[in-house]
Every structure is written in structure tokens, then in C-alpha cells.
Protein backbone atom coordinates (compact mmCIF):
# COMPACT_ATOMS: atom_id res chain seq x y z
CA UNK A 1 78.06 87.31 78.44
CA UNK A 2 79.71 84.10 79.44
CA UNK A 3 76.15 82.13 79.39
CA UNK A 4 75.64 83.59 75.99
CA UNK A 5 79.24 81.97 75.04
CA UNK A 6 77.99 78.73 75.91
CA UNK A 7 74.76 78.39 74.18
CA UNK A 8 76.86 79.48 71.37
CA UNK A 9 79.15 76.86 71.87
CA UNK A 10 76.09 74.23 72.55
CA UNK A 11 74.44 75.53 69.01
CA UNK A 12 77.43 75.47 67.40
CA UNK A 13 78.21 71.91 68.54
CA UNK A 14 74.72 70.41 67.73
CA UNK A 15 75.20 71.77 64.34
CA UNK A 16 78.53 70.24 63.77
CA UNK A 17 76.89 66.81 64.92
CA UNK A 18 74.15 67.25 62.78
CA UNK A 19 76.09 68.51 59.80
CA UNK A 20 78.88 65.48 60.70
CA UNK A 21 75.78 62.92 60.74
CA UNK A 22 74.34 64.54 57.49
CA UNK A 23 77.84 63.75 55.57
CA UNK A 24 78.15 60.86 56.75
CA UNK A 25 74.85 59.24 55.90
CA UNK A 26 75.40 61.09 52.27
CA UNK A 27 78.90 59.77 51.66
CA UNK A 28 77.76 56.25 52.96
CA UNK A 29 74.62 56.98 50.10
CA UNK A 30 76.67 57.67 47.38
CA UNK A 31 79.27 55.53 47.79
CA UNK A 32 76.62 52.38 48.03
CA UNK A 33 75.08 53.90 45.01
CA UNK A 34 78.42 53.48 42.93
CA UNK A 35 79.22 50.61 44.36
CA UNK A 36 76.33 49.31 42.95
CA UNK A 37 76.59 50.53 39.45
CA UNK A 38 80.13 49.48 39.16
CA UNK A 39 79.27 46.24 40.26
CA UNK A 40 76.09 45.67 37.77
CA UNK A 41 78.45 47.21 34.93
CA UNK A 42 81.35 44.33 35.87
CA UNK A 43 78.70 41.77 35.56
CA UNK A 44 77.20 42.80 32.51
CA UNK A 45 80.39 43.18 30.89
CA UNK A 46 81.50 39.88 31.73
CA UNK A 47 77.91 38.91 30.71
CA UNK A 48 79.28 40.41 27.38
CA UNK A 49 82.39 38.73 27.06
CA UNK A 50 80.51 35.83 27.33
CA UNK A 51 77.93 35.91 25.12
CA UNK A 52 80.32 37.38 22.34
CA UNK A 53 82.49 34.31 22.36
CA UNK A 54 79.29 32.20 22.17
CA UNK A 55 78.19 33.54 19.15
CA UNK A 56 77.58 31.99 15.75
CA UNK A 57 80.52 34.42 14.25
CA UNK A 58 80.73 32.53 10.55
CA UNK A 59 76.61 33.56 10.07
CA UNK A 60 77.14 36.66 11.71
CA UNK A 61 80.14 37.42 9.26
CA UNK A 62 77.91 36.28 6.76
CA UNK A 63 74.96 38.63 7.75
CA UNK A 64 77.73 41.45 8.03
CA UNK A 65 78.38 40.76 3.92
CA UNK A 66 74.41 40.71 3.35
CA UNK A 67 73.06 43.35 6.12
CA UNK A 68 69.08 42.73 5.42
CA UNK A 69 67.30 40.65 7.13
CA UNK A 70 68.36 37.06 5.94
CA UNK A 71 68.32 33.61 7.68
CA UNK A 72 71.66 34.57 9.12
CA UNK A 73 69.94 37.87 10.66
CA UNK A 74 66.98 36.12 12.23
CA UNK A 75 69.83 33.20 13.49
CA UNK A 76 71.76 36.05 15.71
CA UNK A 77 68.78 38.04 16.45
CA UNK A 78 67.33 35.03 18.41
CA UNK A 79 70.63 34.16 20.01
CA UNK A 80 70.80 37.47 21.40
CA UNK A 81 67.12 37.73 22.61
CA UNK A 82 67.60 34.25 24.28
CA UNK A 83 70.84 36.02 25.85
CA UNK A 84 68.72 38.75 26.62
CA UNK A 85 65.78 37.36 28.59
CA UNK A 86 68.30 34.88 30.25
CA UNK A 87 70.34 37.97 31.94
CA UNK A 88 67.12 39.99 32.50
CA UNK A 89 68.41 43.07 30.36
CA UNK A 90 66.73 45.84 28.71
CA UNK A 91 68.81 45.18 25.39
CA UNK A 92 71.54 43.06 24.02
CA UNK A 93 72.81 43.97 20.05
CA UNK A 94 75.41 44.01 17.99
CA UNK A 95 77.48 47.66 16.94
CA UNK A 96 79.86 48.01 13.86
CA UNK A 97 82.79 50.88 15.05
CA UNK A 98 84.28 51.64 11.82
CA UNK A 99 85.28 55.03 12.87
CA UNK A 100 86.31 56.72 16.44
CA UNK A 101 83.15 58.51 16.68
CA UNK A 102 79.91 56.68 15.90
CA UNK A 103 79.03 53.45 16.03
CA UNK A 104 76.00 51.63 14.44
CA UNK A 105 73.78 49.45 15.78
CA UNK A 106 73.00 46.45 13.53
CA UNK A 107 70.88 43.70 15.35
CA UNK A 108 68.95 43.84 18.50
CA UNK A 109 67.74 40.80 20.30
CA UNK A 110 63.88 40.95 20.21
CA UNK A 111 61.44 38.37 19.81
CA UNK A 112 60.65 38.32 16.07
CA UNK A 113 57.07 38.99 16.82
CA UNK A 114 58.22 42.31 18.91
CA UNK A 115 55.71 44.95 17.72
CA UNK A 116 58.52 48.34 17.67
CA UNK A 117 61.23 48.15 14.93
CA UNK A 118 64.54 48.38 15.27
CA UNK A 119 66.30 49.02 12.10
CA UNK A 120 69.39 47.79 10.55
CA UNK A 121 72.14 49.97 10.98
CA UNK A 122 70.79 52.72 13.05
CA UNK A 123 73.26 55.27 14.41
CA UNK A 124 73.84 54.31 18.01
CA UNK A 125 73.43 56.15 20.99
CA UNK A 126 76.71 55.31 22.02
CA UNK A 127 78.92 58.42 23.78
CA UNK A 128 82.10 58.72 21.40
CA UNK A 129 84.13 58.66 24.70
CA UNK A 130 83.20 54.76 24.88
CA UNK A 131 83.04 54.55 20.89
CA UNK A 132 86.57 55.64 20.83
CA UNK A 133 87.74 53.15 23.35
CA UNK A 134 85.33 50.43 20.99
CA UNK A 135 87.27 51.52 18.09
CA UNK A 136 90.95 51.00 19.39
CA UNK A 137 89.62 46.96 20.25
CA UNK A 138 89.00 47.95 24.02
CA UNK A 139 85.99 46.93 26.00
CA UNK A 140 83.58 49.77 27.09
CA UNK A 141 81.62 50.78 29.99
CA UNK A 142 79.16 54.29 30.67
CA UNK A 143 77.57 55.60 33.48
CA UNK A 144 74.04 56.13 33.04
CA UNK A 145 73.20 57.56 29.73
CA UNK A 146 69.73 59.74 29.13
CA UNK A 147 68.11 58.54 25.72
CA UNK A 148 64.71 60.38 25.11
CA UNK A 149 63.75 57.27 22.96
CA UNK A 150 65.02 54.25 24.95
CA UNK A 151 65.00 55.58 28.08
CA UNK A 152 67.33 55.92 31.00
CA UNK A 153 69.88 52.70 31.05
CA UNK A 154 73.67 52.46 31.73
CA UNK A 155 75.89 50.40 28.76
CA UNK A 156 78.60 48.34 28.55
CA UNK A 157 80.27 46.30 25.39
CA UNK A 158 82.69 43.68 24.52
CA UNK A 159 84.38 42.70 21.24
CA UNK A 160 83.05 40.22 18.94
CA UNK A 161 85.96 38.28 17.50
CA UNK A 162 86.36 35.49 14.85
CA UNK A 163 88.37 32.47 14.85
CA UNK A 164 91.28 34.36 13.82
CA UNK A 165 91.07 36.48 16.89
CA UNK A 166 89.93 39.73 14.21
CA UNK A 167 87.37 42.09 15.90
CA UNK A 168 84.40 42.00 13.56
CA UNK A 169 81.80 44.00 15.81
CA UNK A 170 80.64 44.81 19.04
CA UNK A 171 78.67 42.69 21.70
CA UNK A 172 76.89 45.58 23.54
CA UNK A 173 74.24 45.53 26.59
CA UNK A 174 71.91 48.09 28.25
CA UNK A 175 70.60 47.71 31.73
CA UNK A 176 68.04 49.73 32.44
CA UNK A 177 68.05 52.58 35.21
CA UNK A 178 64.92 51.12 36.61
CA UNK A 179 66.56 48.22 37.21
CA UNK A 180 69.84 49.52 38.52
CA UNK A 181 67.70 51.67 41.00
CA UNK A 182 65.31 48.61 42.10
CA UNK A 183 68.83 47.12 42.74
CA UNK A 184 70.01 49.64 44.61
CA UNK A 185 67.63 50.82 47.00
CA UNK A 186 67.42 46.66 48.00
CA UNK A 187 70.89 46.95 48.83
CA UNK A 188 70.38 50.41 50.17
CA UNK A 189 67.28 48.84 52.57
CA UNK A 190 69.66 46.34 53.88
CA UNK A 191 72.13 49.07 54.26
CA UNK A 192 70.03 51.02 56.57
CA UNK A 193 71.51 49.65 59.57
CA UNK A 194 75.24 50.21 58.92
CA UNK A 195 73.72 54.02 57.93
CA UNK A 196 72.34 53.87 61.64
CA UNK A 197 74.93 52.68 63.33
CA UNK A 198 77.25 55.26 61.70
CA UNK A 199 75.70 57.85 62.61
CA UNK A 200 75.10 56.22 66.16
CA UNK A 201 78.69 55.80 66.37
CA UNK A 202 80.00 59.59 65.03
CA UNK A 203 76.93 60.40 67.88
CA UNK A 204 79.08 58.34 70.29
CA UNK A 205 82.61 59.86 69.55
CA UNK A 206 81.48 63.22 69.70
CA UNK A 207 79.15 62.61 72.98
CA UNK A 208 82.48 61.29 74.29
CA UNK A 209 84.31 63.79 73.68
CA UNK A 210 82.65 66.20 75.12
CA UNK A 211 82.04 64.11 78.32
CA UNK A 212 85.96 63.45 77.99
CA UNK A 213 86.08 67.69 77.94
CA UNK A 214 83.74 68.52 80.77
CA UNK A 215 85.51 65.48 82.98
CA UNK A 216 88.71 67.27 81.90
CA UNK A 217 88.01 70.86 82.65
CA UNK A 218 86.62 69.84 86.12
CA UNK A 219 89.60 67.92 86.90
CA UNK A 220 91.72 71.13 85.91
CA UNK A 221 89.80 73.46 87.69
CA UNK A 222 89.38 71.06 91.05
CA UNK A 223 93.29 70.87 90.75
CA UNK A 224 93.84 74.61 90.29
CA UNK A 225 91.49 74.81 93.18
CA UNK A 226 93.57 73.03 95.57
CA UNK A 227 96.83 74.36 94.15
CA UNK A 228 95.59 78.01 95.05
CA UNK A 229 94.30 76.92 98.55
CA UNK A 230 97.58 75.40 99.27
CA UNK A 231 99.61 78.04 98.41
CA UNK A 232 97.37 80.36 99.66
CA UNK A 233 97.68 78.90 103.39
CA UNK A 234 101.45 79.03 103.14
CA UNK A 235 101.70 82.65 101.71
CA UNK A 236 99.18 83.46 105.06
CA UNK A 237 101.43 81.40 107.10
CA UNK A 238 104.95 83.49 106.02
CA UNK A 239 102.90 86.77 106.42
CA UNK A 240 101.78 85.54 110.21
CA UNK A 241 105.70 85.14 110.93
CA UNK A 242 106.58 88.33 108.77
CA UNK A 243 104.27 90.23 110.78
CA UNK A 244 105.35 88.53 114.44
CA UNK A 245 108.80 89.58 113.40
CA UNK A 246 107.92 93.11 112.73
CA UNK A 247 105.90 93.24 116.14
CA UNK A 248 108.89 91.66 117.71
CA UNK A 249 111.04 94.21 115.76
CA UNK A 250 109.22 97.32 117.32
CA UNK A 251 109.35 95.45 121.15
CA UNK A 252 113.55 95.14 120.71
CA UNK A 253 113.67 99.21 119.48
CA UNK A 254 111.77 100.21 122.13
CA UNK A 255 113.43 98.33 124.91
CA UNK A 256 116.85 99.67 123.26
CA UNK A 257 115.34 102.99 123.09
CA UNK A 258 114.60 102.70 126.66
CA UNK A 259 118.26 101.67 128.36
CA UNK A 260 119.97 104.12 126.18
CA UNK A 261 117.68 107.01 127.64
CA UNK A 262 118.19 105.57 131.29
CA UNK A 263 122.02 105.81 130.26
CA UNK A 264 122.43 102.12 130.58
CA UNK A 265 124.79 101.43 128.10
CA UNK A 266 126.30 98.24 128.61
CA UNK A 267 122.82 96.60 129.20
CA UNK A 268 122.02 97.97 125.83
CA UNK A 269 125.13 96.73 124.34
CA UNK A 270 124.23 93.06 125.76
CA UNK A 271 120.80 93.32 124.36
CA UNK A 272 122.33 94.08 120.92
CA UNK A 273 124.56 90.47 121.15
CA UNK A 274 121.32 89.20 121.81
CA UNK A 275 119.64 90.24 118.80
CA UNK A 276 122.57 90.11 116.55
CA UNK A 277 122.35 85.90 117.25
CA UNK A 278 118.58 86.51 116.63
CA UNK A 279 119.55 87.93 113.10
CA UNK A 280 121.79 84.97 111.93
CA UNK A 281 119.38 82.85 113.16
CA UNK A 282 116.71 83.93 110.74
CA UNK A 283 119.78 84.42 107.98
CA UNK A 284 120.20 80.61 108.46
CA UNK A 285 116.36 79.96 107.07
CA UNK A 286 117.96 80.03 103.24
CA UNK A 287 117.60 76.38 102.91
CA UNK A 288 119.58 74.60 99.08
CA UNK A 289 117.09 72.16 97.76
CA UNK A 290 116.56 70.99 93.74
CA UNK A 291 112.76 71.51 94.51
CA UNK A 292 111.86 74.90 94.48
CA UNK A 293 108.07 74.18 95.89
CA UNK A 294 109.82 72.27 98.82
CA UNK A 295 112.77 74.83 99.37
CA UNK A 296 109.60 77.62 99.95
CA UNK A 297 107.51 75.73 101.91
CA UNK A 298 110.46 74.76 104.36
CA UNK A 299 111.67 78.04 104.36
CA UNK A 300 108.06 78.95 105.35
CA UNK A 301 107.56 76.53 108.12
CA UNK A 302 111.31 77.10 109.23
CA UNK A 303 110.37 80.80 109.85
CA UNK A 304 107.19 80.00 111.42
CA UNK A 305 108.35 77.44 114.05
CA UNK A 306 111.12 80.01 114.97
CA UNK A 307 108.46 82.26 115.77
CA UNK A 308 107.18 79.88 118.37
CA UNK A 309 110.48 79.14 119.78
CA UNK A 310 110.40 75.67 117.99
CA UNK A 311 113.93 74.08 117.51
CA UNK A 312 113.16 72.88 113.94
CA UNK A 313 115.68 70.69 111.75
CA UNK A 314 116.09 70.05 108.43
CA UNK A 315 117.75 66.78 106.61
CA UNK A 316 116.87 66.81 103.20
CA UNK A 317 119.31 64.94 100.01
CA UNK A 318 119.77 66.70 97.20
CA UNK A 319 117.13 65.29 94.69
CA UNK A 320 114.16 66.90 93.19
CA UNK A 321 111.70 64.51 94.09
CA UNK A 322 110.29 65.14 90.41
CA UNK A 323 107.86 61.78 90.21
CA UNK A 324 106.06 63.48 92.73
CA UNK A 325 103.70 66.06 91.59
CA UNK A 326 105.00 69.47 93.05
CA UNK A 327 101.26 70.10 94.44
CA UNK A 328 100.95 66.92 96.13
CA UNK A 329 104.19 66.98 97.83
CA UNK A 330 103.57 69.86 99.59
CA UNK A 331 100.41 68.90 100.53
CA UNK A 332 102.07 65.51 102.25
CA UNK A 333 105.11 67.90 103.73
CA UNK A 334 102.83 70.92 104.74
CA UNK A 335 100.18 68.88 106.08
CA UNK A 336 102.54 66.78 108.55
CA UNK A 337 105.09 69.79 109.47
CA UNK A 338 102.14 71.61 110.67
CA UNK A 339 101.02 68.73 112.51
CA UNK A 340 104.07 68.41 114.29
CA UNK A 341 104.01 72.36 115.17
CA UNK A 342 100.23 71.97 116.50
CA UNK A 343 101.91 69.27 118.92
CA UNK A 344 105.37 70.66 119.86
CA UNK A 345 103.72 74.13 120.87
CA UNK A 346 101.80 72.52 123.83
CA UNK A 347 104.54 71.73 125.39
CA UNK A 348 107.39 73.84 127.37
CA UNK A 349 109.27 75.86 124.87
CA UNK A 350 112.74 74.26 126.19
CA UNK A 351 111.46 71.09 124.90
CA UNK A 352 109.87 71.70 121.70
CA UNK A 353 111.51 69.65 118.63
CA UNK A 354 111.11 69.49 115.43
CA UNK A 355 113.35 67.39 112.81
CA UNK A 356 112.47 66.75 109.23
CA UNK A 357 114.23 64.21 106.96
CA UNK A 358 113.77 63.70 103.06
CA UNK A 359 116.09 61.94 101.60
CA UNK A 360 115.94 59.29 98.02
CA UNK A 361 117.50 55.59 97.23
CA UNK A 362 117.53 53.80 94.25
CA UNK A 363 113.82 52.67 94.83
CA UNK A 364 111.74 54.59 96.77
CA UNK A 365 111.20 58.48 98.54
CA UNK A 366 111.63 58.91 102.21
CA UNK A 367 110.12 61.54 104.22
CA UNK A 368 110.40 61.50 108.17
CA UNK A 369 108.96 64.44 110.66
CA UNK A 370 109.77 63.91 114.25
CA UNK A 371 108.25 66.15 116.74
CA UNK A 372 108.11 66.35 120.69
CA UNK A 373 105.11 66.65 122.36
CA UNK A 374 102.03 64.48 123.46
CA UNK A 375 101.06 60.72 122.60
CA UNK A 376 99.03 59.77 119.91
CA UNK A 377 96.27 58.13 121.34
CA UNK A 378 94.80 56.42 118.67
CA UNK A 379 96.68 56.50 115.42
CA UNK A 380 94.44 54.56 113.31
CA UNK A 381 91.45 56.83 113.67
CA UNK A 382 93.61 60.05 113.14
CA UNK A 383 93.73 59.33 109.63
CA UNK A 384 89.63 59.63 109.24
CA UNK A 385 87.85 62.45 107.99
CA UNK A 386 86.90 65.41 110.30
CA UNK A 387 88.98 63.82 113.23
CA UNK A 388 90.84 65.94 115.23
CA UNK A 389 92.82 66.14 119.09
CA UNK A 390 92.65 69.92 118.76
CA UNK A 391 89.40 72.20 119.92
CA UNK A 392 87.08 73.37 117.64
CA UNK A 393 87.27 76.89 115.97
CA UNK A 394 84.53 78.90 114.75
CA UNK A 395 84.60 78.95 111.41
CA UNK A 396 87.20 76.23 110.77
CA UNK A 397 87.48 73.07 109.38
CA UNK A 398 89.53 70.57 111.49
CA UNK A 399 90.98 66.47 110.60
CA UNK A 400 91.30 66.76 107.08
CA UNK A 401 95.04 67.10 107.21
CA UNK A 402 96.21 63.38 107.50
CA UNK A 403 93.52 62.28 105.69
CA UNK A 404 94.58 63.95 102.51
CA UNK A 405 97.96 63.01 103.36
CA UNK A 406 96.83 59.38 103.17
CA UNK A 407 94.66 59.67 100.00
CA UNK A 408 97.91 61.28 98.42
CA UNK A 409 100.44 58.37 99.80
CA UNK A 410 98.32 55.98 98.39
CA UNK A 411 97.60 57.46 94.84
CA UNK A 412 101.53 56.94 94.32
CA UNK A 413 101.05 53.67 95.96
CA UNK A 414 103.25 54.71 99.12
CA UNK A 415 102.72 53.92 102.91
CA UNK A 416 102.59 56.19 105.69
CA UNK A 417 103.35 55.11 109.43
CA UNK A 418 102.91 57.21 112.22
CA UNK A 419 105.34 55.86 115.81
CA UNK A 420 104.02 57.66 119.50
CA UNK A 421 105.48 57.60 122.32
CA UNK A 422 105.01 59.88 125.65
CA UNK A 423 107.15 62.34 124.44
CA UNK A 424 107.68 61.65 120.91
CA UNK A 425 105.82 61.20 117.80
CA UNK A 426 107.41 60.44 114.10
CA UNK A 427 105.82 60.32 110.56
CA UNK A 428 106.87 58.26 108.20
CA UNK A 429 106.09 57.91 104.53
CA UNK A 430 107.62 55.50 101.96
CA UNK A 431 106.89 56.53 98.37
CA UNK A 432 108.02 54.22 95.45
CA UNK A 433 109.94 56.16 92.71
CA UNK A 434 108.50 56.00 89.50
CA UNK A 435 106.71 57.79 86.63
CA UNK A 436 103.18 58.65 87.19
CA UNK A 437 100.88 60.35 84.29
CA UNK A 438 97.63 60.86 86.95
């Protein structure tokens, strides 16, 4: 079921990156596409303006009194062919807009030897969205219009004005769609690249991403890994001492049974003082600390020593050692306390020490374990992986303690010092307070 999730996932996810792609290169189309088109239609209007203000407007206002073909006609008609052939479009003319509606086209510039006729005053092609705006003295421009006729072509127009500044036609110019498409799959060829690398690059974020993802999740679930294994060796530790207790439990009942059935009262009654101490002993483990990860775990290893007859002590400020991950100060704490037990139970139990110190300044973390017991021999190499003074176990992993211990000091950018002498050995570590984010 779950691999079936993740091909889902993976098909889903290729999809998205080819749909994401497939927009992408679209948009990037259509957007070149316009941008083309808008920018031919700006040219050709200013082309327009241009060639409107050049005109011959007294002969043209003449030809508009006389509209046949008179030596004012064949005047403009030339004008606007030159025009024409010098801007490379598929017509230039002249409109009348007498009404908001139509318009009329009145000369076209054509060589005068140009075999197809174009009449005077032939109704105009002309969408009455752009007539309108022609009729209220306001340049025009269309997208690309569909004429059965003249073919495809997109049209723009200017005002023709006399001297006076009086709007006395319409300068207009079609560029044909063949042309605006030759135009724009040039700029579209030299676009290609940019295409590519978009898509390369929406190719790269996503790939990231889900590297980013998988690098995450693995870091979460290595994390969560050694969060559980932690824990897990400290819950087994407190039931190892729950369970001594209970066997030690049953050993004091029966002893008690035992002098009260022999009738020997007041040696039961001394027993009892005994074991009374024992009890507030073990009601003394509640230790007060801000951090409730370090309050368990020295409750824990409080209990445990105990068990072995260890004299442990405890010096701890009252701070919550909070730029500390939680996980990774146990792991320096739990790692070096059960160091120190490993070496204080060799020895006599009359002489087995313990004394842990964690305390804060202004500018750094201190944490301190003294134990009694044997010299370090050899305190550089005890920090190496899979080093170890103790025997081997079956089954069990040994001299991984004080290296993760180190690896941990030094990803908060701390130092760790370990002192020995004959019959001493003390742990130090020096972390510098501050925020981390890893």
C-alpha cells in the first residue's frame, strides 16, 4: 500500500513538472507573440503620424472637393505608395469618418500601373470599435483583423490634419499577418533559449525541492531515531533500578518475616531504622531543575547509582539550558554520567563517588562529572570511535559514548576536557551560550 502511495506521489509529481514546464513555455509563447504585435502596431502608428503630417494636405483637400481621379488624386496616391514601399507595408490609404460607424476608404497607395482596382470611396473594413475612436479625433489601433478579400493584416491609423490643426481624414496602414508572423517566429527563434532555460530552471527548483524534501525527511527520521534510542536506554535503565528495588524489597520482607517468627523483636525493630533511612534516601531522588529532559535523566541515573551503592551528587543552577537542544544534552549528560558509573563501580563500594555540576554565566554552559575510580590511561584516544577500557559483550556495541559526546560539543562549538588522576577522573565541557537553528 505504502509503495503504491509513492509511485502515486512520483506520477503525480512528474505531471506537475510537466504540466508546470508546459505553462510556462505557453505563457513565455504568448506573451512574445503580443509583445510583438504591440510593438509592430507602435511603429506603424508612429509610421502614421508621420507620414500624415508629411502630406500634401492643400491637394488632398482639394481632391476631397473633387473625389475622381484628378491630378490631385494621382499626387497623394504616389506619396502614399512611396510611403508604402519605404515602410515595407501591405497598404497605406486615406479613410473619411464622417460618422461613428463606417469609415470609407478613399485613396490607396499603389503604383498607378497596379493591375487590381481599388475604388474611390469604398466602405472600409474598418471594425466600428476603432472607427468610433477615428471619429472622436483619436488615433486607432486593431488586433489582427480577418478580411476574405485582403487577407489577414492587423491596422492602425492616425489623423490627417490641415494647417489649422482641423482633422480632414484618416492616415491608415495595414501590415500584413504574414509579415507580423515572419517577425515573430525570428524573434521567437532567438527566444528559444530563454524558453529552454525556463523550463531548465522551473526543472531545477522543483528537482531541488524535492532533494531539499528527501534531505529533510532523512534528517527527521535519523533524529527521531536517536531521540527514541536515547530515551529508550534511560527508560531500560529506571526499569533495571525499579526492578533491583523490588528484588531488594522482597530480600528486606523476608528477613523481617524471619526475626519476627524467631521472636526477635528488637533486631527486627533495628532492621526497620535501617530501611526507614533507605526510604528517605530514595525520597531524596526528586531533583528541581527548569529542564524537564535533565530533571528525568538525573533522577534516572540518581536511582541507578544508588542501586550500586554509588554516593552520587548533584550541583545543578537553576537555568534551562534552552540553546541546547533537549536531545543533545542528554546525550552529553547521559553519555558521561554513565561513564563515570562504569568507573566508580570497580572500585570498593566505600569509595565510590560521583558529583555532577551544571551550572550557567553570562557566556557560556558548564557541565562537570567527577567520579572515583581508575586512571585514564590515554585520554586522547578515548574519544575515537569503537574505543573502549571495558570487555567486550556479545552483542554490544562499545566506545561510541565519548565520541558522540565530542561530535555534539563541537556542533555548538564547545570544548570538552577530561583531568585523571590515580583515583580521580573529571569531565569537563564548556559550551558557549547562544542561539543555534541546526
Amino acid at each position: 500500500m505504502k509503495v503504491n502511495k509513492i509511485k502515486l506521489i512520483w506520477v503525480l509529481s512528474v505531471f506537475l513538472l510537466f504540466f508546470f514546464i508546459s505553462v510556462n513555455i505557453f505563457t513565455s509563447y504568448v506573451k512574445i507573440k503580443k509583445t510583438v504585435e504591440e510593438s509592430i502596431a507602435n511603429q506603424s502608428l508612429e509610421a502614421a503620424k508621420s507620414i500624415a503630417a508629411s502630406m500634401d494636405v492643400e491637394a488632398y483637400k482639394q481632391f476631397l472637393l473633387n473625389p475622381t481621379k484628378t491630378k490631385e488624386y494621382w499626387e497623394t496616391r504616389k506619396y502614399l505608395n512611396d510611403a508604402r514601399e519605404k515602410i515595407g507595408s501591405l497598404y497605406v490609404y486615406t479613410l473619411v469618418v464622417d460618422n461613428p460607424k463606417v469609415s470609407t476608404a478613399m485613396i490607396m497607395g499603389m503604383p498607378k500601373e497596379a493591375a487590381e482596382s481599388y475604388p474611390i470611396g469604398e466602405t472600409c473594413t474598418l471594425p466600428e470599435e476603432q472607427v468610433k475612436r477615428a471619429y472622436e479625433g483619436k488615433t486607432y489601433v486593431t488586433g489582427v483583423l480577418r478580411d476574405s478579400k485582403y487577407g489577414d493584416y492587423l491596422s492602425v491609423g492616425a489623423p490627417i490634419k490641415d494647417h489649422e490643426g482641423k482633422i480632414i481624414g484618416y492616415l491608415g496602414i495595414d501590415i500584413s499577418a504574414d509579415t507580423l508572423n515572419s517577425i515573430e517566429n525570428k524573434v521567437l527563434k532567438n527566444s528559444i533559449f530563454n524558453l529552454a532555460f525556463n523550463a531548465v530552471f522551473v526543472l531545477i527548483v522543483l528537482g531541488s525541492f524535492f532533494i531539499i524534501q528527501r534531505w529533510y525527511q532523512r534528517e527527521t527520521t535519523k533524529e527521531i531515531e536517536d531521540t527514541e534510542d536515547t530515551y529508550q536506554t534511560e527508560i531500560r535503565t529506571l526499569i533495571s533500578s525499579v526492578q533491583s528495588l523490588r528484588h531488594d524489597f522482597t530480600n528486606h520482607i523476608q528477613v523481617l518475616h524471619g526475626l519476627l517468627k524467631l521472636g526477635k523483636t528488637e533486631k527486627a525493630l533495628g532492621y526497620l531504622s535501617s530501611l526507614v533511612k533507605e526510604v528517605r534516601s530514595i525520597e531524596s531522588l526528586k531533583i528541581d531543575i527548569d529542564n524537564p529532559g535533565l530533571s528525568v535523566l538525573f533522577q534516572t541515573k540518581k536511582l541507578f547509582a544508588e542501586n550500586h551503592n554509588i554516593d552520587i551528587n548533584f550541583a545543578v543552577s537553576n537555568a534551562a539550558f534552552d540553546t541546547i537542544k533537549t536531545i543533545d544534552l542528554i546525550k552529553i549528560l547521559s553519555n558521561l554520567i554513565d561513564n563515570a558509573i562504569d568507573a566508580a563501580i570497580v572500585i570498593p563500594e566505600s569509595e565510590r563517588k560521583i558529583n555532577i555540576v551544571c551550572k550557567d554565566n553570562s557566556t557560556y554552559y558548564l557541565f562537570e562529572i567527577t567520579n572515583t575510580g581508575p586512571k585514564i590511561i590515554d585520554k586522547e584516544l578515548i574519544f575515537k570511535s569503537g574505543y573502549s577500557t571495558k570487555k567486550k559483550e556479545s552483542g554490544k556495541i562499545r566506545g561510541q559514548g565519548l565520541f558522540i559526546v565530542k561530535e555534539i560539543v563541537h556542533k555548538y562549538d564547545g570544548r570538552i576536557v577530561i583531568e585523571s588522576t590515580e583515583t580521580e577522573t573529571t569531565a569537563t565541557v564548556n559550551i558557549p551560550i547562544r542561539k543555534f537553528t541546526s
